[in-house]
Protein backbone atom coordinates (compact mmCIF):
# COMPACT_ATOMS: atom_id res chain seq x y z
CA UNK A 1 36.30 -47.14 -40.04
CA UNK A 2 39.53 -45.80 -40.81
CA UNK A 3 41.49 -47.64 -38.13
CA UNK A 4 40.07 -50.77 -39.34
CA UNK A 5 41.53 -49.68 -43.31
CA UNK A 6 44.64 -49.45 -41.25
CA UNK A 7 44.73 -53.05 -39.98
CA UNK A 8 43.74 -54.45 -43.34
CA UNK A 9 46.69 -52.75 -45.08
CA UNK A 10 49.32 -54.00 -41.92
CA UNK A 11 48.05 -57.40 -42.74
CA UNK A 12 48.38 -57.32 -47.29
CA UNK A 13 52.07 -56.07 -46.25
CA UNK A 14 52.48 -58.45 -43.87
CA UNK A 15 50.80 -61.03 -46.12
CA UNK A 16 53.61 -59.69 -48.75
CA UNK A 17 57.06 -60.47 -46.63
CA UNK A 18 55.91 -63.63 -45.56
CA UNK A 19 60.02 -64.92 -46.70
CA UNK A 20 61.89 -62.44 -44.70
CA UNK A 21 63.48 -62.94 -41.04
CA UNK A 22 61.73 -63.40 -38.14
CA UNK A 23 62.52 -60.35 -36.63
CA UNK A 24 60.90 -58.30 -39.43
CA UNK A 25 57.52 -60.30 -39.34
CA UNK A 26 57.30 -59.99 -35.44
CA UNK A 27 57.57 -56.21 -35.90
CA UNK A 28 54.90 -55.95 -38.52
CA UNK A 29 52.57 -58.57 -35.74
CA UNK A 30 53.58 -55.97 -33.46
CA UNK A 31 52.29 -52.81 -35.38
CA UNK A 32 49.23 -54.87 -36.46
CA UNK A 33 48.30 -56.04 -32.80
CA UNK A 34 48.99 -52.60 -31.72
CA UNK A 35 46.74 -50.66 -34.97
CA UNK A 36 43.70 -53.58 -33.87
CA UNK A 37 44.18 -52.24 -30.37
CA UNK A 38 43.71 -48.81 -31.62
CA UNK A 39 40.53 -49.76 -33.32
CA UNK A 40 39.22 -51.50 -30.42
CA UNK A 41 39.61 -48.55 -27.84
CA UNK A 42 38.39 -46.07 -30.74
CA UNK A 43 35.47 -48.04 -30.98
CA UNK A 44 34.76 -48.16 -27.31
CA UNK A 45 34.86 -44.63 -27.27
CA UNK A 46 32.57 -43.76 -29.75
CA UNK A 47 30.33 -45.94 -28.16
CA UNK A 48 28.04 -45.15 -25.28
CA UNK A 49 27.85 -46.73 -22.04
CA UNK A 50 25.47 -49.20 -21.01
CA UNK A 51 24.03 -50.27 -18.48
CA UNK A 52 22.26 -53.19 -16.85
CA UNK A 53 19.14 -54.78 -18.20
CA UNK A 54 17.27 -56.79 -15.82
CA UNK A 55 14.36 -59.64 -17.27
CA UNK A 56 11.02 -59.34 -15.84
CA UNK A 57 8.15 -62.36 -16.55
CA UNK A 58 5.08 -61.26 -15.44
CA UNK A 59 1.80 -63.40 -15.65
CA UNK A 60 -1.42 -61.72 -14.46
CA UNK A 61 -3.99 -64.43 -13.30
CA UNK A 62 -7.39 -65.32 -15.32
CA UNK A 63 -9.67 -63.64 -11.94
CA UNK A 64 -7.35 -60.66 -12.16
CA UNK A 65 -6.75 -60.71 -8.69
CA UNK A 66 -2.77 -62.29 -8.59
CA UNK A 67 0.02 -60.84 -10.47
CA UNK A 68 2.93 -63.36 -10.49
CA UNK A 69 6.71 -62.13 -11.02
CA UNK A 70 9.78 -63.52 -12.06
CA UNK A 71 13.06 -61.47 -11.83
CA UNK A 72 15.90 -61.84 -13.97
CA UNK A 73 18.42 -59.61 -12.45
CA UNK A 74 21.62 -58.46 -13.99
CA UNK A 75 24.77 -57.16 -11.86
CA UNK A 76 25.37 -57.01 -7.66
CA UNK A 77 21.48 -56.70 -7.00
CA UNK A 78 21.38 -57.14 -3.13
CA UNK A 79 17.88 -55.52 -2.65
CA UNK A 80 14.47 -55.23 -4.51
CA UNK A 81 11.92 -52.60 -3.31
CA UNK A 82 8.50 -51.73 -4.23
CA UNK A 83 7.59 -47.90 -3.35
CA UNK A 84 4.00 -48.45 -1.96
CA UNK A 85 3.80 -52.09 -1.71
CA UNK A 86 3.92 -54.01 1.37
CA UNK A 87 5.85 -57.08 2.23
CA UNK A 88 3.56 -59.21 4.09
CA UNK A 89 1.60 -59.01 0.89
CA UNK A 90 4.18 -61.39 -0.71
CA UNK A 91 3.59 -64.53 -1.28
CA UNK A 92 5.60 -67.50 -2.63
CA UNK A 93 8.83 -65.54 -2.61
CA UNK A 94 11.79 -67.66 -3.53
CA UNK A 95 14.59 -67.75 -5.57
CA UNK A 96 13.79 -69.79 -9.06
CA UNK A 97 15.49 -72.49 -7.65
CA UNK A 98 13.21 -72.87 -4.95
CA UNK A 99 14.94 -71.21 -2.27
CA UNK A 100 13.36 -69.07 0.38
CA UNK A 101 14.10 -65.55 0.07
CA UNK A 102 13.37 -63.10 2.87
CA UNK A 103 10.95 -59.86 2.75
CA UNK A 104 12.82 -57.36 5.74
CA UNK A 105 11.65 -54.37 6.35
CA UNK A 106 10.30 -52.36 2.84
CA UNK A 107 12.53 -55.27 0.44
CA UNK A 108 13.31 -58.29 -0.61
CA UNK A 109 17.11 -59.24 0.30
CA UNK A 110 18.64 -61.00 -2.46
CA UNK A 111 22.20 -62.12 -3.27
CA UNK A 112 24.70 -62.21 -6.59
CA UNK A 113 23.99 -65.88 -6.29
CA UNK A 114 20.60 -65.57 -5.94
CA UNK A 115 19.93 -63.50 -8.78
CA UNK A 116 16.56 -64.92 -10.23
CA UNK A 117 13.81 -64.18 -7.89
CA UNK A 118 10.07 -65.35 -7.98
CA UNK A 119 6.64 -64.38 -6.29
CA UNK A 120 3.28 -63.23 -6.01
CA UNK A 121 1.41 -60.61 -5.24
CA UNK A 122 -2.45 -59.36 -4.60
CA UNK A 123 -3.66 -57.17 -7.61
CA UNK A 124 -6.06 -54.83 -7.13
CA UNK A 125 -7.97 -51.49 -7.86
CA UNK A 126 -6.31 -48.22 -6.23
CA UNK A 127 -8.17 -46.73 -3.65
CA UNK A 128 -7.52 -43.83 -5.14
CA UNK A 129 -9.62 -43.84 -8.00
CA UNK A 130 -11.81 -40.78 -8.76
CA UNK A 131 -14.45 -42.30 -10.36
CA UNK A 132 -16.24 -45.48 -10.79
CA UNK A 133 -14.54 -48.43 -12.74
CA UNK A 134 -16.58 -51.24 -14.66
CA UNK A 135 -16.36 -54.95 -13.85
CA UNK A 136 -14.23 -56.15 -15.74
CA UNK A 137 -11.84 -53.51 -15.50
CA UNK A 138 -8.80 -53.29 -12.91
CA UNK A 139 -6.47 -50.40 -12.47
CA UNK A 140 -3.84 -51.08 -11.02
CA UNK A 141 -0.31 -49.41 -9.18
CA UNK A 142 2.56 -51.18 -10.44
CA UNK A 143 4.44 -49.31 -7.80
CA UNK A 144 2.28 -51.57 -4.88
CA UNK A 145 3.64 -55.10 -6.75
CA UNK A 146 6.56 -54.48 -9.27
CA UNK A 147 9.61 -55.06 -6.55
CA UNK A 148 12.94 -53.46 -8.32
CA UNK A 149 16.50 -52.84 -7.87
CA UNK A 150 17.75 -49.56 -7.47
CA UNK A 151 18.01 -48.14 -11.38
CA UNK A 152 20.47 -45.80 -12.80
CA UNK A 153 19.80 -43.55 -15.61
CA UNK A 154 21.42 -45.90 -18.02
CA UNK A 155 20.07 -48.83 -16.67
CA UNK A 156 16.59 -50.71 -17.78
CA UNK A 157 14.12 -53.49 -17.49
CA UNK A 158 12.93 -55.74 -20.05
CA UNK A 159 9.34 -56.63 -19.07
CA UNK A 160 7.45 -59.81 -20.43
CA UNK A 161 3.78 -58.96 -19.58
CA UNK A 162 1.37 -61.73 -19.85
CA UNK A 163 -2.33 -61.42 -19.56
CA UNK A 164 -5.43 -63.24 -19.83
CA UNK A 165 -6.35 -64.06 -23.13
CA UNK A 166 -9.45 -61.54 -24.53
CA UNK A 167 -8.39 -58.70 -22.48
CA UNK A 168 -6.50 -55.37 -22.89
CA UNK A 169 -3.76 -53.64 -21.09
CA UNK A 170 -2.70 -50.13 -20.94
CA UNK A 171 1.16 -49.41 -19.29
CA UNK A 172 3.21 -46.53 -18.90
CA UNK A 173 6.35 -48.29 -20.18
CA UNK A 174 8.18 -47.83 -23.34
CA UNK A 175 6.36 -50.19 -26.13
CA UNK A 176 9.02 -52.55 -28.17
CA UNK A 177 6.46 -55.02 -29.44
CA UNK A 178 3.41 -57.27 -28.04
CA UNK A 179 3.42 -57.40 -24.66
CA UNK A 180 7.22 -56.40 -24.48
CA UNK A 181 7.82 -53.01 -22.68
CA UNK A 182 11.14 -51.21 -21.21
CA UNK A 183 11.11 -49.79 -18.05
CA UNK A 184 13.66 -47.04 -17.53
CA UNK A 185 14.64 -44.54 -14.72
CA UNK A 186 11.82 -41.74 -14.17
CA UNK A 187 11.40 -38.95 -11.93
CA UNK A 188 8.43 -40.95 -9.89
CA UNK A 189 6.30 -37.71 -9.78
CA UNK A 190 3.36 -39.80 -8.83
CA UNK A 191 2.13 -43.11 -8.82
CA UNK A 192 1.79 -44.77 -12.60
CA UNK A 193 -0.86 -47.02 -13.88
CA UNK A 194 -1.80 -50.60 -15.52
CA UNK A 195 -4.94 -51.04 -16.55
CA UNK A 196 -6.03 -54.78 -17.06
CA UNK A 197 -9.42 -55.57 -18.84
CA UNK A 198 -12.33 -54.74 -21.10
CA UNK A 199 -11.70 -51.51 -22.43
CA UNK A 200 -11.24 -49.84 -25.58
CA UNK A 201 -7.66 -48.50 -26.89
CA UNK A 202 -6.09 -46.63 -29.57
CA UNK A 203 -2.83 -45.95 -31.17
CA UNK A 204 -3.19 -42.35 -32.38
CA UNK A 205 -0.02 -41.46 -34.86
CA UNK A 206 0.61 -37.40 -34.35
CA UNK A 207 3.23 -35.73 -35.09
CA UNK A 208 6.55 -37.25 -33.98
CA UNK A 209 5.06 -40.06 -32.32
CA UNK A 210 1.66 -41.78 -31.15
CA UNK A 211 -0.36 -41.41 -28.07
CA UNK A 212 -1.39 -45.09 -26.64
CA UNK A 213 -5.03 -44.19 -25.33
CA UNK A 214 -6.62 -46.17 -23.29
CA UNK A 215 -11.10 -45.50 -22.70
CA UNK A 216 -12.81 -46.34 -19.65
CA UNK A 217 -16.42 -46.10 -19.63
CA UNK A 218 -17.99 -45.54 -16.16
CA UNK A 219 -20.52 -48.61 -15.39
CA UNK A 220 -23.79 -45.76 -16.28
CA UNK A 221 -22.15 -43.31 -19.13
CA UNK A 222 -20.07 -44.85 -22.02
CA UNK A 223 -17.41 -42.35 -23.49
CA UNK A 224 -18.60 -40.98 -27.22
CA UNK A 225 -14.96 -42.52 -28.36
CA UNK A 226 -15.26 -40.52 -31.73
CA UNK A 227 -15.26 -36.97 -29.81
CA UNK A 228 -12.57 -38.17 -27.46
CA UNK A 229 -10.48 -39.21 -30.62
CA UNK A 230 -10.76 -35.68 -31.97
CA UNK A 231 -10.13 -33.87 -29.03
CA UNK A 232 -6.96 -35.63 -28.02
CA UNK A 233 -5.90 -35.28 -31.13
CA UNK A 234 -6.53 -31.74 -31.89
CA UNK A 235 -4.73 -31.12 -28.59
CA UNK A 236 -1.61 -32.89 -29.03
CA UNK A 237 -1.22 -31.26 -32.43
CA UNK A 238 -1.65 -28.06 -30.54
CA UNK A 239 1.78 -29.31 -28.42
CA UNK A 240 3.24 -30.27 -31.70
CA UNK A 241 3.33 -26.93 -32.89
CA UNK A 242 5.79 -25.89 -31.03
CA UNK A 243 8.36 -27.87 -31.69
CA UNK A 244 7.25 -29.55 -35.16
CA UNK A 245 7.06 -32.92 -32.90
CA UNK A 246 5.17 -33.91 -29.89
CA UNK A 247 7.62 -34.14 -26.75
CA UNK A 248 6.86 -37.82 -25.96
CA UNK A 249 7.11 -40.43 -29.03
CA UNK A 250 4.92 -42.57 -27.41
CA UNK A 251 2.74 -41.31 -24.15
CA UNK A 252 -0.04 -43.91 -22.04
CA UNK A 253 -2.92 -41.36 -22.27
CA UNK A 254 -6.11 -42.74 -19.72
CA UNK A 255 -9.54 -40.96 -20.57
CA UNK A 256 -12.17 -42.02 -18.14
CA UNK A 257 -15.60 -41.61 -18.28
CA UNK A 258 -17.82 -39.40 -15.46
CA UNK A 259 -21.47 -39.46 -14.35
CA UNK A 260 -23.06 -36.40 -16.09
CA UNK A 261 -25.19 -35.24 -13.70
CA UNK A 262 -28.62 -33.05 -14.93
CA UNK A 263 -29.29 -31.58 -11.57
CA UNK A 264 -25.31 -30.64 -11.53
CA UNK A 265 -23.98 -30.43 -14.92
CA UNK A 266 -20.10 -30.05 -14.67
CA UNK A 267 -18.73 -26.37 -15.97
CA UNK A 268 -16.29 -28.17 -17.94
CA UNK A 269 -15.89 -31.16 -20.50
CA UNK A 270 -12.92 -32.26 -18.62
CA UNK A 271 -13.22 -31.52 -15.26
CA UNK A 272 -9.71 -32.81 -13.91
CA UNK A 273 -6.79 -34.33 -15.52
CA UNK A 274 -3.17 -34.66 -14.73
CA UNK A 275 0.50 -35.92 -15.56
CA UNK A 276 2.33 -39.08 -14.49
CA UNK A 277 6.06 -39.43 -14.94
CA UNK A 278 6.20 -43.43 -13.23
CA UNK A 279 7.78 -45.50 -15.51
CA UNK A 280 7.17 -43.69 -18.08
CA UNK A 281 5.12 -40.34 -18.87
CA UNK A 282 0.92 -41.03 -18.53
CA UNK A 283 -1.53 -38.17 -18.88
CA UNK A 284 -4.73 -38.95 -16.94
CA UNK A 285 -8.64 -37.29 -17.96
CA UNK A 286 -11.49 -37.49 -16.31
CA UNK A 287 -14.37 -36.35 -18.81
CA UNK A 288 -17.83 -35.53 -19.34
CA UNK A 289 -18.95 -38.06 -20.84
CA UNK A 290 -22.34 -36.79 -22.36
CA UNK A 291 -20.83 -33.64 -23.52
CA UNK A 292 -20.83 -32.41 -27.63
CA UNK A 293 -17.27 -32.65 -29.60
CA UNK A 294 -17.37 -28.68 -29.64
CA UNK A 295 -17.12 -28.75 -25.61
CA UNK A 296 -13.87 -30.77 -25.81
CA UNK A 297 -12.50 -28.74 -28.25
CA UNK A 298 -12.92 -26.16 -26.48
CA UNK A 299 -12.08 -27.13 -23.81
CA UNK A 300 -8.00 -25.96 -22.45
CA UNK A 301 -7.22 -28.93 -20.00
CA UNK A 302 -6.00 -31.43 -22.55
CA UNK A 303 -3.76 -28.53 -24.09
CA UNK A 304 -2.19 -27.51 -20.94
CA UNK A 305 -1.52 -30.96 -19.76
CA UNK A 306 0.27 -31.80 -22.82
CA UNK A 307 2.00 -28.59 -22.48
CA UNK A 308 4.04 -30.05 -19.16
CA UNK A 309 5.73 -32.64 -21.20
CA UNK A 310 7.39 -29.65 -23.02
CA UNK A 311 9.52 -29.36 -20.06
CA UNK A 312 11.15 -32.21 -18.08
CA UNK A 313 9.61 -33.17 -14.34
CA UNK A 314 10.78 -29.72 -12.15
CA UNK A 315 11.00 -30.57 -8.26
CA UNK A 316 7.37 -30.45 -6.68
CA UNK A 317 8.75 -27.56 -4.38
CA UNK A 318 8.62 -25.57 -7.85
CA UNK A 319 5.90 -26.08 -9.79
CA UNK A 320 4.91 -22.90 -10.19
CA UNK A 321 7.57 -23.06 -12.95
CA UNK A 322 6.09 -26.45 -14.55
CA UNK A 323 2.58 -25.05 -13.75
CA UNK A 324 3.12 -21.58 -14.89
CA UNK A 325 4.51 -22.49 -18.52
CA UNK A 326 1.83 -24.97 -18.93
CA UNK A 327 -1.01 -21.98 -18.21
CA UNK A 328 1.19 -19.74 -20.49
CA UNK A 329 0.77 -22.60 -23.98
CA UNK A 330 -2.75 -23.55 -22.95
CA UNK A 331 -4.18 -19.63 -23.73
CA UNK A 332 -1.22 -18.85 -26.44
CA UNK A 333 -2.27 -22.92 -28.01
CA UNK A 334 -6.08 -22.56 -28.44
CA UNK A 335 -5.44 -18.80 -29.87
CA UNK A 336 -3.38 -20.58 -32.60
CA UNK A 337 -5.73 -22.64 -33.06
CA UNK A 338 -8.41 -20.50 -33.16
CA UNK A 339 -10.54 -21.15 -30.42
CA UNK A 340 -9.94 -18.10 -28.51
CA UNK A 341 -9.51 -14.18 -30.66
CA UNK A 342 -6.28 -12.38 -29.80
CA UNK A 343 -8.22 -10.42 -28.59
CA UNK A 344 -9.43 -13.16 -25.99
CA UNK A 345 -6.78 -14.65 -25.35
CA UNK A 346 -5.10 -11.79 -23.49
CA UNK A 347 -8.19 -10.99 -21.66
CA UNK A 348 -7.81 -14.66 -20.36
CA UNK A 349 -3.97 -13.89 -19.58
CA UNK A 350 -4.09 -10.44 -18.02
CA UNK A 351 -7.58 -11.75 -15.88
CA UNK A 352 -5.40 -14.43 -14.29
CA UNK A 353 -2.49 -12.30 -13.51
CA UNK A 354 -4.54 -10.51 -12.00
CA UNK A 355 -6.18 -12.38 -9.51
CA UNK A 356 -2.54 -14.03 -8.65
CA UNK A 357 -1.65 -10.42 -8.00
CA UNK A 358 -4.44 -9.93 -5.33
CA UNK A 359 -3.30 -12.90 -3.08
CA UNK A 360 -2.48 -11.58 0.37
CA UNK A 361 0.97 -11.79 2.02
CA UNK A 362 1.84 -13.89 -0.89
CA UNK A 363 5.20 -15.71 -0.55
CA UNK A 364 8.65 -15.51 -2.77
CA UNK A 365 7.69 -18.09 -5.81
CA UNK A 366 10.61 -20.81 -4.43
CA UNK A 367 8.84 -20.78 -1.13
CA UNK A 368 5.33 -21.25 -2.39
CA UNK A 369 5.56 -25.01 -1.11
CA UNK A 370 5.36 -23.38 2.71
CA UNK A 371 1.71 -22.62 2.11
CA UNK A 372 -0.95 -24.39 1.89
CA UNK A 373 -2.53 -24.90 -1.68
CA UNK A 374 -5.59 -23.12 -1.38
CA UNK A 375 -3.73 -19.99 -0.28
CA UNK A 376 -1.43 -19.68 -3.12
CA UNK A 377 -3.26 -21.90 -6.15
CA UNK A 378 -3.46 -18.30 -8.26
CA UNK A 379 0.15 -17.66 -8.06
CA UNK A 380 1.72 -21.03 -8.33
CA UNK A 381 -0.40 -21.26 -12.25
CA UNK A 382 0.40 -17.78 -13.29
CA UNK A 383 3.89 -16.07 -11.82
CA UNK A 384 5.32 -18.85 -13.78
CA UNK A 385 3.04 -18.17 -16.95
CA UNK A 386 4.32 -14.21 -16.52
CA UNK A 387 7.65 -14.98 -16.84
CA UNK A 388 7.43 -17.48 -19.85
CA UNK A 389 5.04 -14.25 -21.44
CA UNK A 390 8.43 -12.25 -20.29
CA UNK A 391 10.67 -14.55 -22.31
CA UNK A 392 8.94 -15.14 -25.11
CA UNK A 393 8.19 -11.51 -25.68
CA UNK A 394 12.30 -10.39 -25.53
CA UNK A 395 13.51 -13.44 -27.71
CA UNK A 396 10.65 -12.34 -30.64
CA UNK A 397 12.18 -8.75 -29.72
CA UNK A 398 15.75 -9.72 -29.91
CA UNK A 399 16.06 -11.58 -32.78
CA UNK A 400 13.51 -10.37 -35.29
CA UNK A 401 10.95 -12.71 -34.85
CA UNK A 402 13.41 -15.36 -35.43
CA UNK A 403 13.73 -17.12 -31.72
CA UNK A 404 10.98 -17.93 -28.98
CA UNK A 405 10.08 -19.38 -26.04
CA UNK A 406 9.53 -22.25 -28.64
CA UNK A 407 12.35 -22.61 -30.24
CA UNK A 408 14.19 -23.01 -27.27
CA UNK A 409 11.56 -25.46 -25.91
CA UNK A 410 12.61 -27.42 -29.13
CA UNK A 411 15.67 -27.60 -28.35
CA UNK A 412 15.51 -28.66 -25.20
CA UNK A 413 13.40 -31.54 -26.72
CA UNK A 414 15.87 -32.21 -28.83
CA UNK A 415 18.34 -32.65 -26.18
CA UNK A 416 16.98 -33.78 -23.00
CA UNK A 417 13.14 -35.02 -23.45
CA UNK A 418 11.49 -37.11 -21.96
CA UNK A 419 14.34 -36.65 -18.90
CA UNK A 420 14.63 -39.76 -16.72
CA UNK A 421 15.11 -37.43 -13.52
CA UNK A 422 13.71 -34.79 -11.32
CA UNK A 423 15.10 -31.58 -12.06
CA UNK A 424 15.70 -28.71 -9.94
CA UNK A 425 14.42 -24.74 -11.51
CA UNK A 426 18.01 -23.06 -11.48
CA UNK A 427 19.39 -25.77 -13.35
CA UNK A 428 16.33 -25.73 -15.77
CA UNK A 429 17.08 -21.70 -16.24
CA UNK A 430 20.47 -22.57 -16.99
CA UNK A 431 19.79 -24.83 -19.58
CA UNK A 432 17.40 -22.80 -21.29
CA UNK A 433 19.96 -20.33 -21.71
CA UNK A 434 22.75 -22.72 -22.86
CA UNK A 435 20.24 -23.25 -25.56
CA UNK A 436 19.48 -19.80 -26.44
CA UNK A 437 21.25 -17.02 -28.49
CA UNK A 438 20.04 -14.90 -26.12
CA UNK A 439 20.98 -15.72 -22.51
CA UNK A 440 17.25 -14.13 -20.62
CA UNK A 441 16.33 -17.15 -18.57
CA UNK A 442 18.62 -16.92 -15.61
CA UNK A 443 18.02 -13.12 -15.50
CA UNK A 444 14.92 -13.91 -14.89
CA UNK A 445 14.83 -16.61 -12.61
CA UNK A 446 17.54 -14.97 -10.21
CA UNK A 447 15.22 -11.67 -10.43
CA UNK A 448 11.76 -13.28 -9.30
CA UNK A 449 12.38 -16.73 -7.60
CA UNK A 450 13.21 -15.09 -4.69
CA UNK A 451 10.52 -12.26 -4.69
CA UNK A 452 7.20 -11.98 -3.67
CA UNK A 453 4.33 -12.60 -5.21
CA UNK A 454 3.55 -11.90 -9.30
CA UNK A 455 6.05 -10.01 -11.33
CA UNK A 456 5.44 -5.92 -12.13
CA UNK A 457 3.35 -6.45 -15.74
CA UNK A 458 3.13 -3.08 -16.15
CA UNK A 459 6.04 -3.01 -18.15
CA UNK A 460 4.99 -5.03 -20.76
CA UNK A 461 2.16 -4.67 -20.91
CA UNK A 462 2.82 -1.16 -22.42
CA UNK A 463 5.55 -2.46 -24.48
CA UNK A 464 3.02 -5.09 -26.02
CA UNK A 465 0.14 -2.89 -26.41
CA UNK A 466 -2.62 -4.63 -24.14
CA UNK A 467 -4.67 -2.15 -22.06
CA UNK A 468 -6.39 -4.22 -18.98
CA UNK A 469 -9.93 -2.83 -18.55
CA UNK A 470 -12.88 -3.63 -16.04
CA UNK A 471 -14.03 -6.66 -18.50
CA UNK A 472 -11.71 -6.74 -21.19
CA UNK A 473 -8.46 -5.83 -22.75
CA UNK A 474 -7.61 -2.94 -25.52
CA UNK A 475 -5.18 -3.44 -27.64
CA UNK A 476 -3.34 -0.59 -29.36
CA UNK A 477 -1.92 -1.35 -32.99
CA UNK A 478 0.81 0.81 -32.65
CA UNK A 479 2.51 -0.08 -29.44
CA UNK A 480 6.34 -0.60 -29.54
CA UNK A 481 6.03 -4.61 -29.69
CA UNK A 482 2.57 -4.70 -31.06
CA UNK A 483 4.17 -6.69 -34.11
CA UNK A 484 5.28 -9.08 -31.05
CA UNK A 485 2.11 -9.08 -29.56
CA UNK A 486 0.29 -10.26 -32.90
CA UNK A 487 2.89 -12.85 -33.42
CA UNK A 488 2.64 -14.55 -30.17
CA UNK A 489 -0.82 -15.67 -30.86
CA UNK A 490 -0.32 -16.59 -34.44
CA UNK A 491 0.38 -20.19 -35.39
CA UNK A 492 3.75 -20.70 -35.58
CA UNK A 493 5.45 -21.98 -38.53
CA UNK A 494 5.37 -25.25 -37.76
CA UNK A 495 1.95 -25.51 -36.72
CA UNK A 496 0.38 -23.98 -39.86
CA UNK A 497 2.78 -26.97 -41.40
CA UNK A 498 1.48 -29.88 -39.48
C-alpha cells in the first residue's frame, strides 16, 4: 500500500513539469518505473507461493459400475499413477484429442504436449468392507481409479464430480461448492473413500467447522439417525474443548450400520472405528445399530478417534505416540463431560497402565513396530497416554494452571492442522516445545522413546494424589498436585463455553 502512494505521488509531480527538458522528465520516468518495480517485488513477497492446480471431470455412470476421467493437467506432468489401481483396468485411455496414450508399468506416460488425458475405469465395492452394504450403495477407493501426478504440498486438484441424478455422494476432499471438491497433498495413512448412492447425509455445524456425515444402513438393521446425530455430535464437541475449535473445519465422517446379533450382542455401541488421512481426513464407525442413545454416549470410541486429528498423521512406526494421546483425551474427554467421576476416570487410566506394564520383554516404544500387534497392543495405546498424563500434569504445575497439554495442542492447530504430510515423533516433540513456554516435550521424548516398556508412574502418581488399589483408585485431597489432579478432569474453559 504504501509503495503504491509512492508511485501515485512520482506521477502528480511528474504530471506537474510536464514543460521542462527532456532530461528532467526521463529522470522522474526513471524513479517512477523504478518505485512501480518496488511495488511489484514487495507485492510478490508478501504473497505466498503457489502452486499447480490440475482440472479433474469426473462422470460416474447411471449402473454405477464405470467412473470416467478427464485430466486437465497443469505444468511438466510426465506420469499419472494410481496407488492401488491397476493398469490393464484402463480403458479408453487417450489424450482429449484422441490420441493413444500408453499404461507402462503402475502409470500412465504422458507428455507437456499431451497434457489433457481421458479414460475409464471399473468402479466397484472394496473388498475390504467390514460389513454388509445395501444395493444401491457403492463404496468405493478413489485410490484404485483416480490416476494423479505426483503433488507437492502447495499443489492441488480441482475436481468436477458428476453423478447420477437422485443419488448421494460422500468424499474425503475439501468441499468448495456442489459437486466441486479440492484435492490436496495428504499423508496417505490409508486408503480413503467415495461413497456413491442411496444413503442418508448430514452437514453437522460444531464448533469451528462441520462434520459431512454420511449413514449407511446395513440391508437388515437401519441406523436410528437421531442417536447417531447426538452422539457424533456430543463427541466432536468433546474435541472442541480443547482447543475452542474442532481440528478439521470440515471432516467426511462414515457411520455404518451392523447386524445386532441377540445370541451375541456386541460389548460396545461402536465396536470399531478408525481415521483416514487420503485426500483428505475421514473418520470411519461401525455401530450397533439397535443400541439406546445412552450407549453411544457413553460410549469412548467416537471421542478418541476425534482425538487423533488433534495431532497431525505421526509415521505408522510410531503410533504409540498418535495412539497414546488419543487414549489419554478419550478418559480425560468423557470425565469433562461427565460420563465418567474423577474418581473413574483414573481408575480407567491407572487400570490400563497397568496392564501395558505387565507385557513381557516389552520393546523400547520407537521399536514397537518389530513386534507383532498382539504382543504389544497394551503398550502402543498407553506409554504414549503416560507421557501426555506426564506433560499435562508439569505445564498445569509450571504455570499456575495457566498452560496444558491443550493449550499447546491449540496451538499447534493453529499452526499446522490438518498437516498435508507424514510426520516423524522427534520432530513432533520439537514442535510442541517451540510452542510451549515451557520446553518438557523433548525431555520427554529423548527420556522414553528409546526405553523399554511403560514409563515409572510411581512418581506421579504420588505427586497427583491417586492411590492404585486391587479394584479402584484413592485419591488423597491433599497431595502436592491434588489441585492439578482435580483440574485435569474438569472442563476446560473453553468447553464449559461451547
Amino acid at each position: 500500500m504504501e509503495s503504491a502512494n509512492h508511485v501515485r505521488v512520482s506521477s502528480e509531480m511528474l504530471q506537474s513539469r510536464r514543460n521542462e527538458s527532456g532530461g528532467i522528465r526521463a529522470a522522474y520516468l526513471r524513479t517512477a518505473l523504478s518505485l512501480v518495480c518496488l511495488t511489484v517485488v514487495l507485492l510478490l513477497r508478501a504473497t505466498p507461493a503457489m502452486g499447480l492446480e490440475h482440472v479433474y471431470r469426473i462422470v460416474v455412470a447411471d449402473d454405477l459400475r464405470t467412473v470416467t476421467v478427464e485430466a486437465q493437467l497443469a505444468g511438466g506432468v510426465t506420469k499419472l499413477q494410481a496407488r492401488n489401481g491397476t493398469t490393464s483396468r484402463l480403458e479408453g485411455l487417450r489424450t482429449c484429442d484422441d490420441m493413444p496414450l500408453r499404461a507402462r508399468g503402475n502409470g500412465i506416460i504422458t507428455s507437456e504436449s499431451n497434457s489433457c488425458v481421458r479414460y475409464s475405469y471399473p468402479l466397484r465395492s472394496s473388498q475390504r468392507e467390514r460389513m454388509a452394504l445395501p444395493d444401491d450403495v457403492v463404496v468405493s477407493i478413489p485410490s484404485e481409479w483416480l490416476w494423479l501426478p505426483s503433488l507437492a504440498e502447495e499443489d492441488r486438484l480441482r475436481i468436477e464430480l458428476e453423478v447420477p441424478t437422485g443419488l448421494e455422494c460422500s468424499v474425503p476432499w475439501l468441499a468448495a461448492g456442489p459437486g466441486v471438491y479440492y484435492l490436496e497433498a495428504s499423508p496417505l495413512s490409508s486408503r480413503g473413500a467415495v461413497i456413491i448412492g442411496r444413503f442418508s447425509q448430514y452437514d453437522l455445524d460444531i464448533p469451528g467447522g462441520r462434520l459431512r456425515v454420511a449413514l449407511i444402513d446395513s440391508p437388515d438393521n437401519p441406523l436410528e439417525e437421531i442417536n447417531i446425530i447426538a452422539w457424533l455430535r456430543s463427541s466432536a464437541a468433546d474435541v472442541a474443548g480443547v482447543s475452542g475449535r474442532f481440528p478439521n473445519p470440515q471432516p467426511q465422517i462414515i457411520v455404518q450400520s451392523g447386524e445386532s446379533r441377540r445370541d451375541r450382542p456386541s460389548r460396545s455401541a461402536v465396536p470399531f472405528g478408525y481415521v483416514i488421512r487420503d485426500g483428505g481426513e475421514t473418520v470411519r464407525f461401525y455401530v450397533d445399530a439397535g443400541r439406546p442413545l445412552d450407549d453411544y454416549l457413553g460410549d469412548w470410541t467416537a471421542t478418541h478417534e476425534f482425538s487423533h486429528l488433534l495431532l497431525p498423521y505421526i509415521a505408522s512406526e510410531q503410533k504409540w505416540i498418535s495412539e497414546g494421546f488419543a487414549s489419554y483425551y478419550q478418559n480425560v474427554l468423557l470425565a469433562r463431560r461427565g460420563v465418567y467421576t474423577e474418581e473413574n476416570a483414573w481408575w480407567r487410566l491407572v487400570r490400563s497402565f497397568r496392564r501395558a506394564a505387565e507385557i513381557s520383554r516389552p520393546p523400547a516404544l520407537n521399536d514397537i513396530s518389530e513386534r507383532s500387534f498382539g504382543e504389544v497392543r497394551m503398550l502402543i495405546y498407553w506409554s504414549g497416554a503416560a507421557i501426555a498424563l506426564m506433560a499435562d500434569t508439569r505445564l498445569r504445575e509450571l504455570s499456575g494452571g495457566t498452560e496444558s497439554l491443550d493449550t499447546v495442542l491449540a496451538r499447534l492447530q493453529e499452526c499446522c492442522l490438518p498437516s498435508k504430510r507424514t510426520w516423524q515423533g522427534a520432530e513432533f516433540f520439537n514442535k510442541l516445545d517451540e510452542l510451549s513456554p515451557y520446553p518438557i516435550f523433548v525431555e520427554l521424548y529423548e527420556k522414553y522413546a528409546h526405553r523399554r516398556g511403560m514409563p515409572d508412574m510411581v512418581e506421579i502418581y504420588d505427586d497427583l494424589g491417586i492411590k492404585p488399589a486391587a479394584d479402584g483408585v484413592i485419591l488423597a485431597s491433599q497431595a502436592k498436585l491434588a489441585e492439578v489432579r482435580r483440574a485435569i478432569m474438569s472442563p476446560s474453559a473453553t468447553q464449559s463455553a461451547l
